[in-house]
PDB file of N, CA and C in Angstrom:
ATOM      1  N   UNK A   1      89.934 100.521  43.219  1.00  0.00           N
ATOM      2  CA  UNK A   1      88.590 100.816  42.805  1.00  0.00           C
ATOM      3  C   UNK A   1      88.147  99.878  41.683  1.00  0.00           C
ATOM      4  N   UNK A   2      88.904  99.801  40.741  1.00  0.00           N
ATOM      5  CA  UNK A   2      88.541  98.736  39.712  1.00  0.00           C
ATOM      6  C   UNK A   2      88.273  97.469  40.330  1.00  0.00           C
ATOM      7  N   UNK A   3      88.467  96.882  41.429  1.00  0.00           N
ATOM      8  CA  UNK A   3      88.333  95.639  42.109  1.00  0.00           C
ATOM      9  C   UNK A   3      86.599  95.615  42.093  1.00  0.00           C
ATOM     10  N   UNK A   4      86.465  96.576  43.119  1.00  0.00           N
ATOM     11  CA  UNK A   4      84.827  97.115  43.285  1.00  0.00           C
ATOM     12  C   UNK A   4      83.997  96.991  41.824  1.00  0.00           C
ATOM     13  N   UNK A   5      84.649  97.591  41.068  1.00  0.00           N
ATOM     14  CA  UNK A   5      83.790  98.101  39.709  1.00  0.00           C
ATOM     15  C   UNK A   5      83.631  96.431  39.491  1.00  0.00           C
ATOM     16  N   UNK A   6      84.620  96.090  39.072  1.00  0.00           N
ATOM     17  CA  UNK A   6      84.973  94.371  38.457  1.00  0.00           C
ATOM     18  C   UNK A   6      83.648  93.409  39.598  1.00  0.00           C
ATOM     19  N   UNK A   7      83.863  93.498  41.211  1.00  0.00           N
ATOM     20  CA  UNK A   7      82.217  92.757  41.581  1.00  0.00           C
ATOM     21  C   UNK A   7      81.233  93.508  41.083  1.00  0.00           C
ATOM     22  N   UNK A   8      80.993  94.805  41.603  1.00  0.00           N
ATOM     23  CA  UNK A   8      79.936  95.337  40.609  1.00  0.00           C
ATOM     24  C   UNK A   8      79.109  94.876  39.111  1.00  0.00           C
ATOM     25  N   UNK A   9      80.235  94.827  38.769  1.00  0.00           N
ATOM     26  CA  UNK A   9      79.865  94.128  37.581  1.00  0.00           C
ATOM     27  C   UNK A   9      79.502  93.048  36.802  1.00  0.00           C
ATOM     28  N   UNK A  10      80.216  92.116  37.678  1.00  0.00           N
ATOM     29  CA  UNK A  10      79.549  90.895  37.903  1.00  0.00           C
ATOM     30  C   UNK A  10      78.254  90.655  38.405  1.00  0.00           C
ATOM     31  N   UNK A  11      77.999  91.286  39.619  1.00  0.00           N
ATOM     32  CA  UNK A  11      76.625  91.564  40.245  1.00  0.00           C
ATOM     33  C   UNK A  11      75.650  91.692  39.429  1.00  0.00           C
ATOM     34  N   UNK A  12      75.996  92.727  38.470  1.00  0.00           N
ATOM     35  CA  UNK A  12      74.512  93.135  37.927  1.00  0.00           C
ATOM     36  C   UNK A  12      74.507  92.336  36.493  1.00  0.00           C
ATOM     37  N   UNK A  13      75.455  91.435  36.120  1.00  0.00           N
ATOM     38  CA  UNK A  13      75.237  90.882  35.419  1.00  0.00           C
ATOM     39  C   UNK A  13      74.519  89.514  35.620  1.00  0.00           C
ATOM     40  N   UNK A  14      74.655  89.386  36.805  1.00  0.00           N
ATOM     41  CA  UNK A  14      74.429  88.022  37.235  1.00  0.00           C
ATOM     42  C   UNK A  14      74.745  86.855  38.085  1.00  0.00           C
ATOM     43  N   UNK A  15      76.365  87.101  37.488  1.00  0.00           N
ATOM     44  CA  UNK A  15      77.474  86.404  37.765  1.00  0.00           C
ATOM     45  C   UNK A  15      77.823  85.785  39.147  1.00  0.00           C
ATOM     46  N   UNK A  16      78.190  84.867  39.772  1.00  0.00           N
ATOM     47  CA  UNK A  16      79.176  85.005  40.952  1.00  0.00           C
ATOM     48  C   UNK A  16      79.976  86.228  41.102  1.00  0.00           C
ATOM     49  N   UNK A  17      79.775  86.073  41.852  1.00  0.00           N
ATOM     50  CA  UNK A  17      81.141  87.462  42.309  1.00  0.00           C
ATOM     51  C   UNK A  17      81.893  86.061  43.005  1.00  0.00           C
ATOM     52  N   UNK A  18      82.752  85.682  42.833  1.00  0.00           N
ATOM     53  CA  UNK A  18      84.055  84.751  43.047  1.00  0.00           C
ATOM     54  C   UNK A  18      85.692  85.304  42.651  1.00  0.00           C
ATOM     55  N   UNK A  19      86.898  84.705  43.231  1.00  0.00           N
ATOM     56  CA  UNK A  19      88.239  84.982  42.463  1.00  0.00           C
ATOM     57  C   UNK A  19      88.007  84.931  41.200  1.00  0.00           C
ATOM     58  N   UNK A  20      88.211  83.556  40.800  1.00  0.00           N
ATOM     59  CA  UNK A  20      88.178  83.160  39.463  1.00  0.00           C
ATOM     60  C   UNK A  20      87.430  84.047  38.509  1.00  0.00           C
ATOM     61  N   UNK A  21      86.068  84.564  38.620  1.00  0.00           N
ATOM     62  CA  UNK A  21      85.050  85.437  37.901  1.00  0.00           C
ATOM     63  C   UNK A  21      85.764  87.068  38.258  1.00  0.00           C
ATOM     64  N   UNK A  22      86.142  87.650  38.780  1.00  0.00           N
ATOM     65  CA  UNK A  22      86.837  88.909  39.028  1.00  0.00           C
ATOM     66  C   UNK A  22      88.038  88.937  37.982  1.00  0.00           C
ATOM     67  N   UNK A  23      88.977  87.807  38.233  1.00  0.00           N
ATOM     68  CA  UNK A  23      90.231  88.132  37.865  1.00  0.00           C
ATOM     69  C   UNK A  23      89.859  88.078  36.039  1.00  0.00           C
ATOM     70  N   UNK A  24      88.639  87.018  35.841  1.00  0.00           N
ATOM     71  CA  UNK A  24      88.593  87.191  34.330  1.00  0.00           C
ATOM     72  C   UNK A  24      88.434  89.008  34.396  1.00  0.00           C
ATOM     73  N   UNK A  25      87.517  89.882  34.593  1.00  0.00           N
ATOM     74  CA  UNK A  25      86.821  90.463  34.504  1.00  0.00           C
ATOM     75  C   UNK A  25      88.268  91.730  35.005  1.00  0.00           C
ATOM     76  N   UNK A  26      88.753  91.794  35.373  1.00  0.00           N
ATOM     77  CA  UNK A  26      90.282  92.490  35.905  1.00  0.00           C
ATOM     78  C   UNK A  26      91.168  92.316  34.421  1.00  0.00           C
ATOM     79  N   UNK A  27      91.585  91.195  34.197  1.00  0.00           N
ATOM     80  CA  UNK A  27      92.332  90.673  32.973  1.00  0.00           C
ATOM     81  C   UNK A  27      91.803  91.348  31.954  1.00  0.00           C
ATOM     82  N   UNK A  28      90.401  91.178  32.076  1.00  0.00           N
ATOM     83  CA  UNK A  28      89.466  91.582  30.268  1.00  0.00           C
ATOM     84  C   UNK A  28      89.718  93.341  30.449  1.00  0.00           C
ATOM     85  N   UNK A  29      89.691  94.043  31.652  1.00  0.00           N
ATOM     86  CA  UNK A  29      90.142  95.493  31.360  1.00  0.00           C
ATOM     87  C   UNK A  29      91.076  96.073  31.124  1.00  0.00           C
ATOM     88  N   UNK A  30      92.329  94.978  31.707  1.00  0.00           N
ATOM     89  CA  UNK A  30      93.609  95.502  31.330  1.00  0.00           C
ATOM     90  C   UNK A  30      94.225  95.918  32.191  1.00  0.00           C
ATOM     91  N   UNK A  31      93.509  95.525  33.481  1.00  0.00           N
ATOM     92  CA  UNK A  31      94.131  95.489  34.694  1.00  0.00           C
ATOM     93  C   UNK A  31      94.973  94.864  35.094  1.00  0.00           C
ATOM     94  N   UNK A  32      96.335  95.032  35.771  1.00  0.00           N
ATOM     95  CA  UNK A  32      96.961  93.960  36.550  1.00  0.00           C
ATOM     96  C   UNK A  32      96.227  93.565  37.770  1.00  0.00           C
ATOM     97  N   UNK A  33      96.635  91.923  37.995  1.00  0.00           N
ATOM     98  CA  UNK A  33      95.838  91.948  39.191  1.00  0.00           C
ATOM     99  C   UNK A  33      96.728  91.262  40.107  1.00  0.00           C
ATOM    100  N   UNK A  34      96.271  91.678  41.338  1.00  0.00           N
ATOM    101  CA  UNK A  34      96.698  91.341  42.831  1.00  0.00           C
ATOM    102  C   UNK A  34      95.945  90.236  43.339  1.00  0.00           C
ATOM    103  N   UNK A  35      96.648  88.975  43.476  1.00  0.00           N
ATOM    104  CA  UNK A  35      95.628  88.002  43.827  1.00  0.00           C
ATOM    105  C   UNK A  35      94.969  88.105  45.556  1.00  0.00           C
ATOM    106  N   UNK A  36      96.059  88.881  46.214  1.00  0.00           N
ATOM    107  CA  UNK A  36      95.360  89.188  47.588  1.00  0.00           C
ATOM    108  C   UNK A  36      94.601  90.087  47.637  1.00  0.00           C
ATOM    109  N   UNK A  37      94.774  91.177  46.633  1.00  0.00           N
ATOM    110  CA  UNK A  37      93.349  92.306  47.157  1.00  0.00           C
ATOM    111  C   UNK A  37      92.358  91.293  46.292  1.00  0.00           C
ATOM    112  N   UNK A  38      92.553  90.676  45.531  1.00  0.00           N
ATOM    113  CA  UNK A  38      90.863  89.830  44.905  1.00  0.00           C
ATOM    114  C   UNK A  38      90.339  89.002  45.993  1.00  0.00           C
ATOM    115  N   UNK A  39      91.230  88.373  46.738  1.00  0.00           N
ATOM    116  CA  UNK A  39      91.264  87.114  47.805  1.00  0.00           C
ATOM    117  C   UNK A  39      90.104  87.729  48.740  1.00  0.00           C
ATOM    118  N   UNK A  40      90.965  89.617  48.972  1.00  0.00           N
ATOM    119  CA  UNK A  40      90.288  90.170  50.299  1.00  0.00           C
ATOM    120  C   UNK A  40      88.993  90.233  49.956  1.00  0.00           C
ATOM    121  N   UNK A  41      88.723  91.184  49.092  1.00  0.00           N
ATOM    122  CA  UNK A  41      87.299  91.980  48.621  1.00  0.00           C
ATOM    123  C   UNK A  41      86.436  90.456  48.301  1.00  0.00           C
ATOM    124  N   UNK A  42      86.700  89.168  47.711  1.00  0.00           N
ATOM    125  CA  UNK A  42      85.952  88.503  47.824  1.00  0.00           C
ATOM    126  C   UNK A  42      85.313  87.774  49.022  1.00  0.00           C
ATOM    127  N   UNK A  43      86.239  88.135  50.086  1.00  0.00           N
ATOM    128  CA  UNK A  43      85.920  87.581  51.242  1.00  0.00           C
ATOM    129  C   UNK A  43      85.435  88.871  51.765  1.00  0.00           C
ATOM    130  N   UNK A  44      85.346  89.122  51.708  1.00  0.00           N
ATOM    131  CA  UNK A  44      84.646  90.682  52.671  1.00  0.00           C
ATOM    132  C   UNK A  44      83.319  91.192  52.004  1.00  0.00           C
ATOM    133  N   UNK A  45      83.211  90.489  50.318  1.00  0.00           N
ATOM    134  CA  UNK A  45      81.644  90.454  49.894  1.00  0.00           C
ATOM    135  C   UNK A  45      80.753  89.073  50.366  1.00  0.00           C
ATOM    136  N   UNK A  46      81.481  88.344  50.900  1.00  0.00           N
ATOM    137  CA  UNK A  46      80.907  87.176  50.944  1.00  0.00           C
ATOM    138  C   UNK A  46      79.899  86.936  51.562  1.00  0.00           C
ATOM    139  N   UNK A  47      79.288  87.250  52.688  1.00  0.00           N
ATOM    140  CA  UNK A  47      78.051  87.609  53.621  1.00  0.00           C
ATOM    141  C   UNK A  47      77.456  89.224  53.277  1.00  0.00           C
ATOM    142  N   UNK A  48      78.013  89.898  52.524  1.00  0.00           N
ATOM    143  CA  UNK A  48      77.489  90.792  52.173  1.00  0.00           C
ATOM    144  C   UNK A  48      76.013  90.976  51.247  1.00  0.00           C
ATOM    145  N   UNK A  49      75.345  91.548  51.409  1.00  0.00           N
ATOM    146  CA  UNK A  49      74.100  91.374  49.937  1.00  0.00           C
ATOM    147  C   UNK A  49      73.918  92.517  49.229  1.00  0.00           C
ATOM    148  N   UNK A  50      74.784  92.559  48.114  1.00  0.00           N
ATOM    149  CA  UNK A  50      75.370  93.789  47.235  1.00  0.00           C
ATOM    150  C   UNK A  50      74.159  94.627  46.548  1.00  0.00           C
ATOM    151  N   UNK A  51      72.994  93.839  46.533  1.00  0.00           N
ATOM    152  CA  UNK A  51      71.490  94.501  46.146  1.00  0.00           C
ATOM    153  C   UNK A  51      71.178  95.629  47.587  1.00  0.00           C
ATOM    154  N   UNK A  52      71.002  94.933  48.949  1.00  0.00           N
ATOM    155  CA  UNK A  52      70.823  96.008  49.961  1.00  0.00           C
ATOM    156  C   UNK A  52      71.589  96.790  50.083  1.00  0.00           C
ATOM    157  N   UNK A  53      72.929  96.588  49.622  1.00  0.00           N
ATOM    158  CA  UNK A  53      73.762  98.072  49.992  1.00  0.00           C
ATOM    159  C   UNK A  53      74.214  99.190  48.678  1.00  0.00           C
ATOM    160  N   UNK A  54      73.386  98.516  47.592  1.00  0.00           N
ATOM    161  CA  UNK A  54      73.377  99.673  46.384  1.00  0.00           C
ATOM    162  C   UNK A  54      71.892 100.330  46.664  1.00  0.00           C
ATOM    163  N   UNK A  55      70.710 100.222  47.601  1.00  0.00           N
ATOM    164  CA  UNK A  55      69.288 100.284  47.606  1.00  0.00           C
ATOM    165  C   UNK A  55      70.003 101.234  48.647  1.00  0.00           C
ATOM    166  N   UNK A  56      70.748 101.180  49.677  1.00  0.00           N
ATOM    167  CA  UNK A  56      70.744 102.009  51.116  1.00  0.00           C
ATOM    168  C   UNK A  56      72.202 103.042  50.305  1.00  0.00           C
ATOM    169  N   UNK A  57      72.567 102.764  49.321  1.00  0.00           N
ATOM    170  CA  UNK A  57      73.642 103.771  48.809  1.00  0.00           C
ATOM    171  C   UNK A  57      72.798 104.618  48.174  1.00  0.00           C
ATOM    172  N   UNK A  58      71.784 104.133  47.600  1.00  0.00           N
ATOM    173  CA  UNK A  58      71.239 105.234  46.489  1.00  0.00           C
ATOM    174  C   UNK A  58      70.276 106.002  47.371  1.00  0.00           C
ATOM    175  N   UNK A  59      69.619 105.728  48.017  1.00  0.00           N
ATOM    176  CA  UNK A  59      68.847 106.559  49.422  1.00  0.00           C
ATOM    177  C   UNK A  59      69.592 107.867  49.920  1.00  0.00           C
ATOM    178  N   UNK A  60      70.973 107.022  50.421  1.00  0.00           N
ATOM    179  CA  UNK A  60      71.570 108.276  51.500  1.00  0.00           C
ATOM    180  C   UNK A  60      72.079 109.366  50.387  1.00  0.00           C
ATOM    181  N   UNK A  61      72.275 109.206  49.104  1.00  0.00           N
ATOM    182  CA  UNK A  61      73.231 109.463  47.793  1.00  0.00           C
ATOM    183  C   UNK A  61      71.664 110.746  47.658  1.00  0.00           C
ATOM    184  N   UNK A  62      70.753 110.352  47.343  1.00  0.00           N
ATOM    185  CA  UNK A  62      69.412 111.350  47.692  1.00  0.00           C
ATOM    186  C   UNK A  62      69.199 112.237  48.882  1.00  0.00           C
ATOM    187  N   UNK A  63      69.435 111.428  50.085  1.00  0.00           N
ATOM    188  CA  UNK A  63      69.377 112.562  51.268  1.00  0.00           C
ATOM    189  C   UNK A  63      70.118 113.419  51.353  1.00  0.00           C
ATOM    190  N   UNK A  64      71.716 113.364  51.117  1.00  0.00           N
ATOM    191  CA  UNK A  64      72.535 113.704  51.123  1.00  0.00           C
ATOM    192  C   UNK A  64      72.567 115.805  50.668  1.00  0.00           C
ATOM    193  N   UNK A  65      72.127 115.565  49.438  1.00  0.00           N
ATOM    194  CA  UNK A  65      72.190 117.179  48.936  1.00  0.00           C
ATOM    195  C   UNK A  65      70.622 117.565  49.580  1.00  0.00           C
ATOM    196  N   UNK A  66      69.787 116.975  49.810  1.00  0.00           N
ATOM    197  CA  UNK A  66      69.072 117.814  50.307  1.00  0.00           C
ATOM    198  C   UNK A  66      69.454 118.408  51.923  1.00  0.00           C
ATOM    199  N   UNK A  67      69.724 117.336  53.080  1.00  0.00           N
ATOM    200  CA  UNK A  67      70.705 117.726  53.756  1.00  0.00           C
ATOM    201  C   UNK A  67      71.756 119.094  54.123  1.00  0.00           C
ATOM    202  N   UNK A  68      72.306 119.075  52.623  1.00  0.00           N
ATOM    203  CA  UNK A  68      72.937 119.886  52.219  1.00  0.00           C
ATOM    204  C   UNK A  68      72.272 121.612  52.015  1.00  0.00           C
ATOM    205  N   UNK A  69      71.327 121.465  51.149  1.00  0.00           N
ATOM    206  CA  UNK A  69      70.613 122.221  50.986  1.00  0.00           C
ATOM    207  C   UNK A  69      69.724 123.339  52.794  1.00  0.00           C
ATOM    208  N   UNK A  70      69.481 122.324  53.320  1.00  0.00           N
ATOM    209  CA  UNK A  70      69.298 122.642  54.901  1.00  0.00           C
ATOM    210  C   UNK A  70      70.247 123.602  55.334  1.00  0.00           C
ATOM    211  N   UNK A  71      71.600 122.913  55.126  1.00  0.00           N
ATOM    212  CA  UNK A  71      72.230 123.882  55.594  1.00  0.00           C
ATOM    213  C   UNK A  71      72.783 125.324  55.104  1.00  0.00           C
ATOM    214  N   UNK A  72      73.101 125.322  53.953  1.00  0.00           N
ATOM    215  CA  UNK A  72      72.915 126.287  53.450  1.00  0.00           C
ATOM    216  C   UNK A  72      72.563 127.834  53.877  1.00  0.00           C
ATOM    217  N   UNK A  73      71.429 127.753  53.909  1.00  0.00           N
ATOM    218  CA  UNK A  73      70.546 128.899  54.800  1.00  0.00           C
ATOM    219  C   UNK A  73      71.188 129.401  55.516  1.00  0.00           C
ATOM    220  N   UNK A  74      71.470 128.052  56.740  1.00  0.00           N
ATOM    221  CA  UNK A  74      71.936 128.674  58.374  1.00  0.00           C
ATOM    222  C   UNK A  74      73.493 129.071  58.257  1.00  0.00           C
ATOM    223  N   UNK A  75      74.172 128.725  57.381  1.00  0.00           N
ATOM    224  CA  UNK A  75      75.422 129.374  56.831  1.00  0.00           C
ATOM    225  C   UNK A  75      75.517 130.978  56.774  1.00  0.00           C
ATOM    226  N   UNK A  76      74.231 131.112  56.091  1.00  0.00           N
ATOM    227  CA  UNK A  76      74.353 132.086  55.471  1.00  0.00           C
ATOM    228  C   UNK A  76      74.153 133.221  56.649  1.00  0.00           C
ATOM    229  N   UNK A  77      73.141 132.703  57.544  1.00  0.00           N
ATOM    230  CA  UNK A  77      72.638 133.643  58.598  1.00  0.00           C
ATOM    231  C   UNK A  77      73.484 133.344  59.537  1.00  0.00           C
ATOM    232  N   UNK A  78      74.596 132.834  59.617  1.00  0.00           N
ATOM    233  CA  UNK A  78      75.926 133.018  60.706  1.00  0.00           C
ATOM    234  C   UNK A  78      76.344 133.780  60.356  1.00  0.00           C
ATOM    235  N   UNK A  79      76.889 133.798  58.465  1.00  0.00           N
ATOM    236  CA  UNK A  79      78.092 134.666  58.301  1.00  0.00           C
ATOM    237  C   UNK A  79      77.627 136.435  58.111  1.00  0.00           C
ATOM    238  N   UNK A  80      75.976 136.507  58.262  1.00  0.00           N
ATOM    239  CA  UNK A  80      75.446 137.801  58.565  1.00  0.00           C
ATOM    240  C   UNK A  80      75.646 138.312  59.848  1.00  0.00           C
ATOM    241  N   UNK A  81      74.912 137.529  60.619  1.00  0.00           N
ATOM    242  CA  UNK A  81      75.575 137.911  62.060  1.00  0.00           C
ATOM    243  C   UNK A  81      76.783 138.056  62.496  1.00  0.00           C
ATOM    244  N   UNK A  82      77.550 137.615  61.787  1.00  0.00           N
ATOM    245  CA  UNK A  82      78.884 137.818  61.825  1.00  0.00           C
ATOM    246  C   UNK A  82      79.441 139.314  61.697  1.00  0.00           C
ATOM    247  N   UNK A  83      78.916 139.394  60.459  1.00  0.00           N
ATOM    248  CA  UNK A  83      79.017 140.586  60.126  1.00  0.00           C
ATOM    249  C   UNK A  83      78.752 141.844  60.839  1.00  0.00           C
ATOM    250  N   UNK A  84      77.503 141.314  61.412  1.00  0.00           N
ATOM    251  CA  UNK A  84      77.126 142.971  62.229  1.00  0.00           C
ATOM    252  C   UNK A  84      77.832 142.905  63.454  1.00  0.00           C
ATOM    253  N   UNK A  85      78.154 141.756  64.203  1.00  0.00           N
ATOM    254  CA  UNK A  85      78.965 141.807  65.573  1.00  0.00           C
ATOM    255  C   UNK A  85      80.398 142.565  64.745  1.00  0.00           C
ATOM    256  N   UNK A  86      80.788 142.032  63.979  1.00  0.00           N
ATOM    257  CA  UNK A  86      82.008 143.142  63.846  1.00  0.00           C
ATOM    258  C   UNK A  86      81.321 144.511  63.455  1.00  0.00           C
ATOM    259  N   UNK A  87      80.817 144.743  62.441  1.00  0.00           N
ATOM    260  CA  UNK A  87      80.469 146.345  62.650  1.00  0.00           C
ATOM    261  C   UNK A  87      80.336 146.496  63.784  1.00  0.00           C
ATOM    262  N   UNK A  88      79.464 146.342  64.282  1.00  0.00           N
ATOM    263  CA  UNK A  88      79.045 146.860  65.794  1.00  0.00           C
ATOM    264  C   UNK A  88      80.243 147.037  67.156  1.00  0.00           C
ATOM    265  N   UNK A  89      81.520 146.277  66.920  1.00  0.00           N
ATOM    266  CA  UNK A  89      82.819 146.328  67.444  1.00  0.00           C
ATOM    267  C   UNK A  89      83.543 147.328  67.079  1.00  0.00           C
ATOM    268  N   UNK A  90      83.533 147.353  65.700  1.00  0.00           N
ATOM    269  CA  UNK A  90      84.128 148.790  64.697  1.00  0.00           C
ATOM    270  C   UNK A  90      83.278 150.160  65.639  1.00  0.00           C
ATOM    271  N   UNK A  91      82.554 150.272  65.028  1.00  0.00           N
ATOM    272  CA  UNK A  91      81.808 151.433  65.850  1.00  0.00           C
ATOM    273  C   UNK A  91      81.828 151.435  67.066  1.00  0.00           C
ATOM    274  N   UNK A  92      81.948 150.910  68.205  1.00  0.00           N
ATOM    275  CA  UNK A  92      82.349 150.959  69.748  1.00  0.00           C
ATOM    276  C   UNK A  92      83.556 151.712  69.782  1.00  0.00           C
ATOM    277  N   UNK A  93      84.628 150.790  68.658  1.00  0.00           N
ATOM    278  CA  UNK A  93      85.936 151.218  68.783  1.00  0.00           C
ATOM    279  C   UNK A  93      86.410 152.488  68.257  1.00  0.00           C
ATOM    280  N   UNK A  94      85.531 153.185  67.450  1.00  0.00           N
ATOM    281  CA  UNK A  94      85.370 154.123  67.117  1.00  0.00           C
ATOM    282  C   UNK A  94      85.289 155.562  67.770  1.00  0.00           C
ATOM    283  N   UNK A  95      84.191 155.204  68.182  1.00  0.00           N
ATOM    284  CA  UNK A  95      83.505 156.134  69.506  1.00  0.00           C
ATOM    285  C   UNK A  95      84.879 156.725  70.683  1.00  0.00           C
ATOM    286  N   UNK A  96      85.319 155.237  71.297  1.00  0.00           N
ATOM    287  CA  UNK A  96      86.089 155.555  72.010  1.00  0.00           C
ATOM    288  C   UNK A  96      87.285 156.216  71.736  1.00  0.00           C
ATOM    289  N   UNK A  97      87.880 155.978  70.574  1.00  0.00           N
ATOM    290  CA  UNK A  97      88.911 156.932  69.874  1.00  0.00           C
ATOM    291  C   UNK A  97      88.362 158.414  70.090  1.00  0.00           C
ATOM    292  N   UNK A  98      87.481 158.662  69.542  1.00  0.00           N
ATOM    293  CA  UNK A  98      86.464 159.764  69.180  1.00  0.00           C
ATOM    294  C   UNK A  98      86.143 160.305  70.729  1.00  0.00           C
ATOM    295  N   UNK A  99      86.091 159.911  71.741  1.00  0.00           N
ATOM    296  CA  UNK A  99      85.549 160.447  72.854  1.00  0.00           C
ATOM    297  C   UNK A  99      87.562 160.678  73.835  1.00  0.00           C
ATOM    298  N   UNK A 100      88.393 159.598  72.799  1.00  0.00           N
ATOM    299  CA  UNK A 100      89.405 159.757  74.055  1.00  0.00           C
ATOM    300  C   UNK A 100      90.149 161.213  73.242  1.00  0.00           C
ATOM    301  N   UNK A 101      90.184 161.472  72.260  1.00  0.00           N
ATOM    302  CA  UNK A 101      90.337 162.696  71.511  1.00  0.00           C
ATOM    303  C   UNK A 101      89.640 164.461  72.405  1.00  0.00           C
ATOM    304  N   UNK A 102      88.680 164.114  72.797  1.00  0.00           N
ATOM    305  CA  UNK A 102      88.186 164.821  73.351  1.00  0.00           C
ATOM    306  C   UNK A 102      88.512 165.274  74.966  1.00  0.00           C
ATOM    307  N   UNK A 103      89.111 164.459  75.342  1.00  0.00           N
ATOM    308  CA  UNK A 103      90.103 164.262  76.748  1.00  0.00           C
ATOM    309  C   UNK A 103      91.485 164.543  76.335  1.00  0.00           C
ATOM    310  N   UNK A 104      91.846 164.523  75.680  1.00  0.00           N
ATOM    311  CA  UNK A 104      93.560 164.622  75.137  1.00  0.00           C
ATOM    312  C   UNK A 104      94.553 163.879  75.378  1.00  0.00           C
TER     313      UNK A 104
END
């Protein structure tokens, strides 16, 4: 995760996001660093455009609990219905006790 944070940070500073500019930025936290996970993540940002995918992170990061909120509700009105199909099983099962009592 610190890899991420370390382009991140570069990003919004300005910077290249490059090896060389990471590993300072890894070093300056006190990180050890892995020259192949820097190698990877720099190559895997490289056609990337780190502005469109913090703009489409912070969007879905918004939809997300409202989403959430949607569901909610219909949770709630399962675990009611829920509820009465078992009462309503209880009391069937009831009855029939109650009626086979009466037969002996």
């Amino acid at each position: 995760m610190e890899y991420v944070y370390g382009a991140l940070l570069l990003h919004s500073a300005g910077q290249k996001v490059d090896e060389k500019n990471l590993e300072k930025v890894l070093k300056g936290a006190g990180v050890e660093v892995d020259e192949g996970r820097v190698k990877s993540l720099v190559s895997g940002l490289k056609d990337l455009n780190i502005e469109d995918v913090l703009k489409n992170a912070a969007s879905m990061s918004v939809a997300a609990p409202a989403a959430a909120k949607e569901e909610a509700p219909k949770k709630k009105e399962q675990k009611k219905e829920e509820k009465k199909e078992e009462k309503s099983e209880a009391s069937q099962e009831e009855a029939m006790e109650g009626l086979s009592a009466l037969f002996g």
